[in-house]
C-alpha atoms as a PDB file:
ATOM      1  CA  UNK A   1    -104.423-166.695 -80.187  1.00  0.00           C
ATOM      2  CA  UNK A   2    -102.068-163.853 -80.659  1.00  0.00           C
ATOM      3  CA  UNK A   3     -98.482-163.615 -79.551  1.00  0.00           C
ATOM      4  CA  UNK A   4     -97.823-160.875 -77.358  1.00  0.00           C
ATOM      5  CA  UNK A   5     -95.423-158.318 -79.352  1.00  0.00           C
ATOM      6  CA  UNK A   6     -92.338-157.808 -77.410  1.00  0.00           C
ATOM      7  CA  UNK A   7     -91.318-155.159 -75.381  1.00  0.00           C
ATOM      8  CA  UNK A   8     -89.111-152.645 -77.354  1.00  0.00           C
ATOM      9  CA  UNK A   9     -87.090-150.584 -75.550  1.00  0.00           C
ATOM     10  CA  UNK A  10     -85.572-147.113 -76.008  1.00  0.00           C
ATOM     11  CA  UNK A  11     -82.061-146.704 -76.545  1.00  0.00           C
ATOM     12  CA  UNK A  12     -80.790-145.861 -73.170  1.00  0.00           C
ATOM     13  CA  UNK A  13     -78.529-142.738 -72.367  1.00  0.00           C
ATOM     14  CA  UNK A  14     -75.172-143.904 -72.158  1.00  0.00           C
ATOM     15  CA  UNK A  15     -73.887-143.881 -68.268  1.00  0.00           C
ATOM     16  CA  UNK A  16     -72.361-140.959 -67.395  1.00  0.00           C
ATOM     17  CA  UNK A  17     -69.072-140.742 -65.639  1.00  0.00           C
ATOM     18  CA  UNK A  18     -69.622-139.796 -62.258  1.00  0.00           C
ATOM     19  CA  UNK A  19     -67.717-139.715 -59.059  1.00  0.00           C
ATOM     20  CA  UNK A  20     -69.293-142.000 -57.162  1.00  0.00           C
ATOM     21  CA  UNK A  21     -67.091-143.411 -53.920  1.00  0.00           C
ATOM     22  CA  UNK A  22     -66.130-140.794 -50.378  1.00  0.00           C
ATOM     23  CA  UNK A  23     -62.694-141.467 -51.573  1.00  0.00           C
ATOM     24  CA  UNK A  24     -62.768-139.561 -55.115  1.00  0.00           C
ATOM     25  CA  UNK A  25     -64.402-136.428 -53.514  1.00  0.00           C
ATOM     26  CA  UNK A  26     -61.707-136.564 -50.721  1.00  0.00           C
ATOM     27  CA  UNK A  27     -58.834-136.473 -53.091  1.00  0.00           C
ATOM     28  CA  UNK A  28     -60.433-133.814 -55.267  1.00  0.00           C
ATOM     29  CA  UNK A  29     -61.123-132.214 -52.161  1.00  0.00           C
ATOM     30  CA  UNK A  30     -57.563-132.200 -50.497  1.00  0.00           C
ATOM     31  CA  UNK A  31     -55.621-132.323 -53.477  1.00  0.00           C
ATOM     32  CA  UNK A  32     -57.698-130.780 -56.452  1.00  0.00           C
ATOM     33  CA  UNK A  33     -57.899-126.824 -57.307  1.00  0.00           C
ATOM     34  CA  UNK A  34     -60.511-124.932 -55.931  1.00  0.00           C
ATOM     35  CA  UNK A  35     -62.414-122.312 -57.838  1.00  0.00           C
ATOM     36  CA  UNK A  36     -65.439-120.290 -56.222  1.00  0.00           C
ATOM     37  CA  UNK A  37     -68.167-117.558 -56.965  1.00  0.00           C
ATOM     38  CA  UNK A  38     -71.438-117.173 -55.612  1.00  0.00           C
ATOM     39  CA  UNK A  39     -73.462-120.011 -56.573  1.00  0.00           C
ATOM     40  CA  UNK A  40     -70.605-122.810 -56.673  1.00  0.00           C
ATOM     41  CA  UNK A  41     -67.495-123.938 -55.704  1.00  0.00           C
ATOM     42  CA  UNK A  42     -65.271-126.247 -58.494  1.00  0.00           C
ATOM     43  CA  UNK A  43     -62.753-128.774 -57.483  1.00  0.00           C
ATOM     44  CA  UNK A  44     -60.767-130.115 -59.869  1.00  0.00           C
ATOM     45  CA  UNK A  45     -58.111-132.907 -59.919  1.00  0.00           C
ATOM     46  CA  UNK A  46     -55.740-134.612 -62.843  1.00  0.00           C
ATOM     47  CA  UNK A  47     -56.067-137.860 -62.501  1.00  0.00           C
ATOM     48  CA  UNK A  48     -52.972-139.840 -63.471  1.00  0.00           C
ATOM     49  CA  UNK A  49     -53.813-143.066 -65.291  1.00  0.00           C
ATOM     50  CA  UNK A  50     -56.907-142.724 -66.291  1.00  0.00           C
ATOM     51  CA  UNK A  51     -56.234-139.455 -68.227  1.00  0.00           C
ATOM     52  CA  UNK A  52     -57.246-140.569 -71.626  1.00  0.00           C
ATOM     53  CA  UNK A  53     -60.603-140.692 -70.483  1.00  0.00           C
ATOM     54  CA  UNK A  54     -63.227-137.631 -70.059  1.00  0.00           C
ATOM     55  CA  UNK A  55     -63.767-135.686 -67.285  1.00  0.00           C
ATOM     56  CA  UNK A  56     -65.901-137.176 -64.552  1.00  0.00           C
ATOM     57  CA  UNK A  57     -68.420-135.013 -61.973  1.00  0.00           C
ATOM     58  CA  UNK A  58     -69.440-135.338 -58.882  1.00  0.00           C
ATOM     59  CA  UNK A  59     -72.060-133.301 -57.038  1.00  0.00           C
ATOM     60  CA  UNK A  60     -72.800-131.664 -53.559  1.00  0.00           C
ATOM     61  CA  UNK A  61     -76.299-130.147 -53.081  1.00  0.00           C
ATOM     62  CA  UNK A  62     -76.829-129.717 -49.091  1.00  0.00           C
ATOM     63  CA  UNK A  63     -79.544-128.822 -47.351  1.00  0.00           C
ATOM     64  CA  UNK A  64     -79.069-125.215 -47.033  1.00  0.00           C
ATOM     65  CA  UNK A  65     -79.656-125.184 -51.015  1.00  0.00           C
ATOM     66  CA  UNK A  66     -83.349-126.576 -50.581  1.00  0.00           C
ATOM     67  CA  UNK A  67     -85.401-129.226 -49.906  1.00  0.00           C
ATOM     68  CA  UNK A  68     -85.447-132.213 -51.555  1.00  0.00           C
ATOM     69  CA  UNK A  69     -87.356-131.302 -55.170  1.00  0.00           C
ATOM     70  CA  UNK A  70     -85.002-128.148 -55.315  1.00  0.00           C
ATOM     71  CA  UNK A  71     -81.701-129.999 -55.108  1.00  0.00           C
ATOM     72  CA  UNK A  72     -82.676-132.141 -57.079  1.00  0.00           C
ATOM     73  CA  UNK A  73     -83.352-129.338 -59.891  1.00  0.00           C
ATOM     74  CA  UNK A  74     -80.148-127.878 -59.039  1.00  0.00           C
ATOM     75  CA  UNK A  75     -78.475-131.327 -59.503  1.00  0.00           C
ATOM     76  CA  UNK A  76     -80.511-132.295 -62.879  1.00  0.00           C
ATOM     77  CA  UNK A  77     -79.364-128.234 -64.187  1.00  0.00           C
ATOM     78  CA  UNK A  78     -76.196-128.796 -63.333  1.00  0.00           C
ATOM     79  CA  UNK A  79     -75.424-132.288 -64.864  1.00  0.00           C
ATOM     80  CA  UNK A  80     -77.027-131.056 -67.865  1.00  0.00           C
ATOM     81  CA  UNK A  81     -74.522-127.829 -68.319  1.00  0.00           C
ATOM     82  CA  UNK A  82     -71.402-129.693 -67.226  1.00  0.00           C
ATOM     83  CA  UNK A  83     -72.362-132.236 -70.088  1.00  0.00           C
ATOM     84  CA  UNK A  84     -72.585-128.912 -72.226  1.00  0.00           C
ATOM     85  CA  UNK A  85     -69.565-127.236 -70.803  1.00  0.00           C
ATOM     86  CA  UNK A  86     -67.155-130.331 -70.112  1.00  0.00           C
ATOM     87  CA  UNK A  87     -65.137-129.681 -73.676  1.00  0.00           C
ATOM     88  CA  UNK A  88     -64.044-126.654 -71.231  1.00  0.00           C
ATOM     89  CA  UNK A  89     -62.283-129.268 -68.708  1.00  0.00           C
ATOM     90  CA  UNK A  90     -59.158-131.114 -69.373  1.00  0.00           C
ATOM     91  CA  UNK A  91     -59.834-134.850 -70.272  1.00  0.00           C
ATOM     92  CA  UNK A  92     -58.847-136.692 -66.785  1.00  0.00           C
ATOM     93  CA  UNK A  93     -59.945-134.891 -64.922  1.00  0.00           C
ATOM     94  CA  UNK A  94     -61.982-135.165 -62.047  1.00  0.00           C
ATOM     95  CA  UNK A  95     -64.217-132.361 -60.681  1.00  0.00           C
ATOM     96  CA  UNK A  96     -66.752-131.929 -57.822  1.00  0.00           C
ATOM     97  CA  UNK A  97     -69.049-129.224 -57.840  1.00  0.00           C
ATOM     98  CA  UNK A  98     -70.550-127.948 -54.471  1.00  0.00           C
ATOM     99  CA  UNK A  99     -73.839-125.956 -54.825  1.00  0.00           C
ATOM    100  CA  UNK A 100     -74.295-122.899 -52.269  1.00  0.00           C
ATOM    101  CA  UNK A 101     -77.169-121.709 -51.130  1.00  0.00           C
ATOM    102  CA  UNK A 102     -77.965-119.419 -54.162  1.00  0.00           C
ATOM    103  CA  UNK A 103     -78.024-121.724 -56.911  1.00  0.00           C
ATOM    104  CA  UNK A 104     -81.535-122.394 -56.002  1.00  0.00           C
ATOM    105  CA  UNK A 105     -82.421-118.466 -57.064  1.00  0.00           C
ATOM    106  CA  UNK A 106     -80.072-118.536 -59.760  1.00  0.00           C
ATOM    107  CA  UNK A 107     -81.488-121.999 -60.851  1.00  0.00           C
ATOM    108  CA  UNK A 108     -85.542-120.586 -60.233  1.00  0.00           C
ATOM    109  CA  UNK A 109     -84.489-117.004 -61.864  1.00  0.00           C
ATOM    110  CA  UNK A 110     -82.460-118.056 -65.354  1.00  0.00           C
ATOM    111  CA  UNK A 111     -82.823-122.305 -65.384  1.00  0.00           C
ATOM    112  CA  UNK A 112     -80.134-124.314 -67.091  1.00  0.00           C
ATOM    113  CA  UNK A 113     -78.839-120.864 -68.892  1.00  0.00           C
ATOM    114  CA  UNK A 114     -77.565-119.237 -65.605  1.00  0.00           C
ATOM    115  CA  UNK A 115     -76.176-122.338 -64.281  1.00  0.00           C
ATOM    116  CA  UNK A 116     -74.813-123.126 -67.659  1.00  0.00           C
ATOM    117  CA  UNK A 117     -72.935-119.729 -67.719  1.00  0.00           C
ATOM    118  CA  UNK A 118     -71.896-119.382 -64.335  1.00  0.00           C
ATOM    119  CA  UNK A 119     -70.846-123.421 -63.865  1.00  0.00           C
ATOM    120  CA  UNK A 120     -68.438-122.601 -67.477  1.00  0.00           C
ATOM    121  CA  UNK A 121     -66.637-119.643 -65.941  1.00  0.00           C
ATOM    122  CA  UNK A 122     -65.584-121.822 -63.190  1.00  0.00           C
ATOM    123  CA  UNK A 123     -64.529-124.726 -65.162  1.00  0.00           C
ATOM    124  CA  UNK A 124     -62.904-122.379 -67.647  1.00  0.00           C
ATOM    125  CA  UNK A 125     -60.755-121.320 -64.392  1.00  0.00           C
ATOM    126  CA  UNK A 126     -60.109-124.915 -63.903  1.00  0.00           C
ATOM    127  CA  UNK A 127     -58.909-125.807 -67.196  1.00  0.00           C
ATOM    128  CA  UNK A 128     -56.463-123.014 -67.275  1.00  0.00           C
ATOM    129  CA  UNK A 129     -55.113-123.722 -64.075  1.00  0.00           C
END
């Protein structure tokens, strides 16, 4: 009888660094610079020993953006241009975006591109300030 072959797997995407505990989104909240337009609002925060790592996101994607399948396009379009854009952002740094309402059109009109451009003029204001 034949051996089964064994399962190969893929190389898996390294983890991304995310904010991930109430605590970090509080302090980037209180203590971080905001930065708004329509579609989103950036928060960003230094942090202080961990600086020689890169940035880290966190998202917020309420309700009022969608139902369940379009936040979770927003979030998916939005990870995928901050991991484009996040040369833009200071290294240590930690940043929350907050989706309004009409990321959804911007994200069903122009798709990663107009999230892509409008998430980098926020985060360019962030890195200069």
């Amino acid at each position: 009888m034949d051996e089964p072959t064994p399962h190969i797997r893929s190389p898996r995407r390294p983890r991304r660094r995310r904010l991930s505990r109430s605590a970090e989104f509080e302090r980037a909240y209180r203590q971080g610079r905001s930065h708004g337009n329509r579609h989103f609002v950036v928060y960003a925060f230094p942090r202080g020993a961990d600086s020689d790592q890169g940035a880290r996101l966190g998202l917020s994607v309420s309700r009022k953006v969608g139902g369940a399948v379009e936040r979770n396009h927003v979030k998916r379009l939005l990870r995928e241009a901050f991991d484009a854009e996040a040369q833009v952002v200071p290294a240590g740094h930690d940043v929350v975006v907050v989706a309004r309402p009409a990321a959804r059109e911007l994200a069903e009109r122009e798709g990663l591109e107009g999230i892509r451009g409008a998430l980098r003029e926020l985060l360019e204001q962030a890195g200069r300030a």
